[in-house]
N, C-alpha and C. Protein backbone atom coordinates (compact mmCIF):
# COMPACT_ATOMS: atom_id res chain seq x y z
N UNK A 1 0.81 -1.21 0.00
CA UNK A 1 0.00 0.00 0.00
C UNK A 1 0.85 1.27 0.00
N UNK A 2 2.06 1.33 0.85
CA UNK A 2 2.80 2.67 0.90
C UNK A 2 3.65 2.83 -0.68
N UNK A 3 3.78 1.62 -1.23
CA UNK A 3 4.38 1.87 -2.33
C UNK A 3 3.53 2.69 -3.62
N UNK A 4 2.07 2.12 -3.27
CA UNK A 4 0.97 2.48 -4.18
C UNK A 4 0.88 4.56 -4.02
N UNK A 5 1.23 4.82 -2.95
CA UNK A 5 0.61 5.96 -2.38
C UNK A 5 2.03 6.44 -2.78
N UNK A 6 3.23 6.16 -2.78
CA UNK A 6 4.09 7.20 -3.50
C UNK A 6 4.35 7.35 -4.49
N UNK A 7 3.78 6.02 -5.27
CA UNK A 7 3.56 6.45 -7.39
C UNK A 7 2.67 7.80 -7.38
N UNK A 8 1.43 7.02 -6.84
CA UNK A 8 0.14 8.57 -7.06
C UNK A 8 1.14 9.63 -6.92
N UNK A 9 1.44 9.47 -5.60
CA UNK A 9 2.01 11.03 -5.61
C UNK A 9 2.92 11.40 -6.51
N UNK A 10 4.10 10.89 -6.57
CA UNK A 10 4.93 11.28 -7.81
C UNK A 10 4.24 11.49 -8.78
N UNK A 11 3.24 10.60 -9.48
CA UNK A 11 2.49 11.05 -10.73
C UNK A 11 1.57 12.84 -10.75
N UNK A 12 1.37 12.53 -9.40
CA UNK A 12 0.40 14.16 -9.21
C UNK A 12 1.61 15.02 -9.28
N UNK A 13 2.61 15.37 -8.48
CA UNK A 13 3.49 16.33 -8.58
C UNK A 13 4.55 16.67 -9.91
N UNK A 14 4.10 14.92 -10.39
CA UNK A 14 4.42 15.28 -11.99
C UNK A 14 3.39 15.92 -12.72
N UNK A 15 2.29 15.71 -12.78
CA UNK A 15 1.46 16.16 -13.64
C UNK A 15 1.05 17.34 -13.32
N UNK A 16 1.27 18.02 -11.69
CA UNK A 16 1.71 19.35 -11.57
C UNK A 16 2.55 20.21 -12.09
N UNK A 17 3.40 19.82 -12.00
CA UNK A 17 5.24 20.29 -12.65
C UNK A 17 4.75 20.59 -14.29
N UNK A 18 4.51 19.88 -14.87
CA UNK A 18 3.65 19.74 -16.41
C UNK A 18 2.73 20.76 -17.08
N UNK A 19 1.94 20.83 -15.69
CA UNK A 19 0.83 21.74 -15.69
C UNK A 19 1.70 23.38 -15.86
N UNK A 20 2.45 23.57 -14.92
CA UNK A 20 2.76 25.03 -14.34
C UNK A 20 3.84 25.13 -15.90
N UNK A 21 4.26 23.86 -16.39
CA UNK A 21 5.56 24.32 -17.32
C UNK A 21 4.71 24.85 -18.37
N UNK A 22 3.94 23.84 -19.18
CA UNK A 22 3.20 24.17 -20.08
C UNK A 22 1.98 25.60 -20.03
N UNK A 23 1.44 25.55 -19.06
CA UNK A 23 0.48 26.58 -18.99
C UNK A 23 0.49 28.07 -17.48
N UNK A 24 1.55 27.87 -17.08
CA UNK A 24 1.89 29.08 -16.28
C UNK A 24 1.33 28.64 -14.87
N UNK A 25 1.07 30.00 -14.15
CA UNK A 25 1.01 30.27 -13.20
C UNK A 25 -0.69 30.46 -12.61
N UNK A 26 -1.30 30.53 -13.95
CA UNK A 26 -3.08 30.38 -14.36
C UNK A 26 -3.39 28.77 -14.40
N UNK A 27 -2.59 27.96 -14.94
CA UNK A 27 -2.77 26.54 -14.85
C UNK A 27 -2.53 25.85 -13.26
N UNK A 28 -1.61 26.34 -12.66
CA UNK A 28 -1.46 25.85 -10.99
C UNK A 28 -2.57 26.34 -10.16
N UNK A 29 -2.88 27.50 -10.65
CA UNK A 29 -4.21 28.06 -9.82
C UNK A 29 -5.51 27.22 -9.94
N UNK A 30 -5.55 26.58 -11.34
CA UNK A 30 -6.60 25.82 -11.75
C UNK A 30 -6.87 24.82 -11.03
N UNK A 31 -5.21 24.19 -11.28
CA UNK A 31 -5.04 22.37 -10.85
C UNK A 31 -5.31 22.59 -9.22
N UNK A 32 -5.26 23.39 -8.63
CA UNK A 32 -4.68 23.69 -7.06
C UNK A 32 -6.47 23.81 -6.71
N UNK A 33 -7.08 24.60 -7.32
CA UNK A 33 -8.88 25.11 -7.29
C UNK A 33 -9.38 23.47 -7.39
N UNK A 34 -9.20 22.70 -8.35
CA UNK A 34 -9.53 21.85 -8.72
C UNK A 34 -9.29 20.50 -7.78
N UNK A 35 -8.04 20.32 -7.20
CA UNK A 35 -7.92 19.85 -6.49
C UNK A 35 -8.54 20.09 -4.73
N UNK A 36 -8.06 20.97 -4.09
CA UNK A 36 -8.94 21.33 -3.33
C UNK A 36 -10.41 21.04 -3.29
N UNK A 37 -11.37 21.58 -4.04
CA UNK A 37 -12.76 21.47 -4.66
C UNK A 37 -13.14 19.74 -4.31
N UNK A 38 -11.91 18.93 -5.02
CA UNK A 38 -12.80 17.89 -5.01
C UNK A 38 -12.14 17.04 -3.74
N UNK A 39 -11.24 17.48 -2.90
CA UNK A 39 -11.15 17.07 -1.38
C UNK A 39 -12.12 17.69 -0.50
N UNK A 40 -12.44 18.82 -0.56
CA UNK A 40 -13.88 19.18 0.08
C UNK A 40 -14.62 18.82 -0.43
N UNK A 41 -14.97 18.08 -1.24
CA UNK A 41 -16.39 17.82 -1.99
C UNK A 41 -17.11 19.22 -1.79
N UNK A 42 -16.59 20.04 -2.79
CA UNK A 42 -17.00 21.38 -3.10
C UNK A 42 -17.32 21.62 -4.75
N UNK A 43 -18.54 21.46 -5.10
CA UNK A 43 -18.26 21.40 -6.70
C UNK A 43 -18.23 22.63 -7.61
N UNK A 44 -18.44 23.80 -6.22
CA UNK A 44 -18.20 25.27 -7.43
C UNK A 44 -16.87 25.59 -7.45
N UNK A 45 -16.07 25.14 -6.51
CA UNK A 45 -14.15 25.20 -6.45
C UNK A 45 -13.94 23.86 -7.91
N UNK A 46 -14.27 23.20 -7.29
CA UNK A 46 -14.05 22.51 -8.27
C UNK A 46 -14.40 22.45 -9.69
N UNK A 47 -15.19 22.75 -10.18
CA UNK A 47 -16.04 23.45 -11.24
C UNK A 47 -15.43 24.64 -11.57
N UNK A 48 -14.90 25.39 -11.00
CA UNK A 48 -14.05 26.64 -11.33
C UNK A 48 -13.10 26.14 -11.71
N UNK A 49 -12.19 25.22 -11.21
CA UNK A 49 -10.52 25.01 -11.61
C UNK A 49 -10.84 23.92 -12.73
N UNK A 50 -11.77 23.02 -12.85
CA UNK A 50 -11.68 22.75 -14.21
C UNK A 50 -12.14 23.24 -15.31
N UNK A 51 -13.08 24.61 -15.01
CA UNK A 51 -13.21 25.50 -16.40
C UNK A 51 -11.95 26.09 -16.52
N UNK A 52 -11.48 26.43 -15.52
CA UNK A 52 -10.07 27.13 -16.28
C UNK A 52 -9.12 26.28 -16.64
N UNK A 53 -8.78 24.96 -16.35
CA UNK A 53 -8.35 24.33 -17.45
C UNK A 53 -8.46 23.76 -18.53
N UNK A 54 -10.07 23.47 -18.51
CA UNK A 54 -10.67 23.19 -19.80
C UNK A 54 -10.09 24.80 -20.63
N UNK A 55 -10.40 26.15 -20.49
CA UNK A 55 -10.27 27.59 -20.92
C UNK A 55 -8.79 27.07 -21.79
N UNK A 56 -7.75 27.25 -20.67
CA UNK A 56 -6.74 26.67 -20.89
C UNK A 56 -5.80 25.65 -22.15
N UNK A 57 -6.60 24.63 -22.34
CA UNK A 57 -6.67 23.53 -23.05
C UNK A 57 -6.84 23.99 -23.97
N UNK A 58 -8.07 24.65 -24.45
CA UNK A 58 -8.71 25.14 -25.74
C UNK A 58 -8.07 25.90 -26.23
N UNK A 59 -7.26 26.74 -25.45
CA UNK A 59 -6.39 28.15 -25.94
C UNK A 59 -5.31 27.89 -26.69
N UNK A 60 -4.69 26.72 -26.05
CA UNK A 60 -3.54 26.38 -26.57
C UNK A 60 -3.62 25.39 -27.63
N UNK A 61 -4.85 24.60 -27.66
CA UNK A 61 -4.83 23.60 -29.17
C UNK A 61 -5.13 24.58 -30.37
């Protein structure tokens, strides 16, 4: 189990790292809204940080 729980994490702080390279300092705010949101089971935080990365996404394809 502890091995399982330090892939996730490495994968999240990778796919953080990813986030902030590719899309700034507006993309960490997202992933960070987004995350939060769905540890509170909050769905307008959460709903906020994935419109702005959906916003995000679209901008750049």
């Amino acid at each position: 189990m502890p091995l399982v729980a330090i892939v996730i994490a490495a994968l999240v702080i990778g796919f953080e790292q990813l986030v902030q390279w590719k899309y700034g300092p507006m993309g960490i705010i997202a992933f960070v809204a987004l995350s939060i949101g769905i540890k509170a089971r909050n769905t307008a935080i959460s709903g906020i940080g994935a419109v702005i990365l959906v916003m995000l996404l679209a901008q750049s394809g």
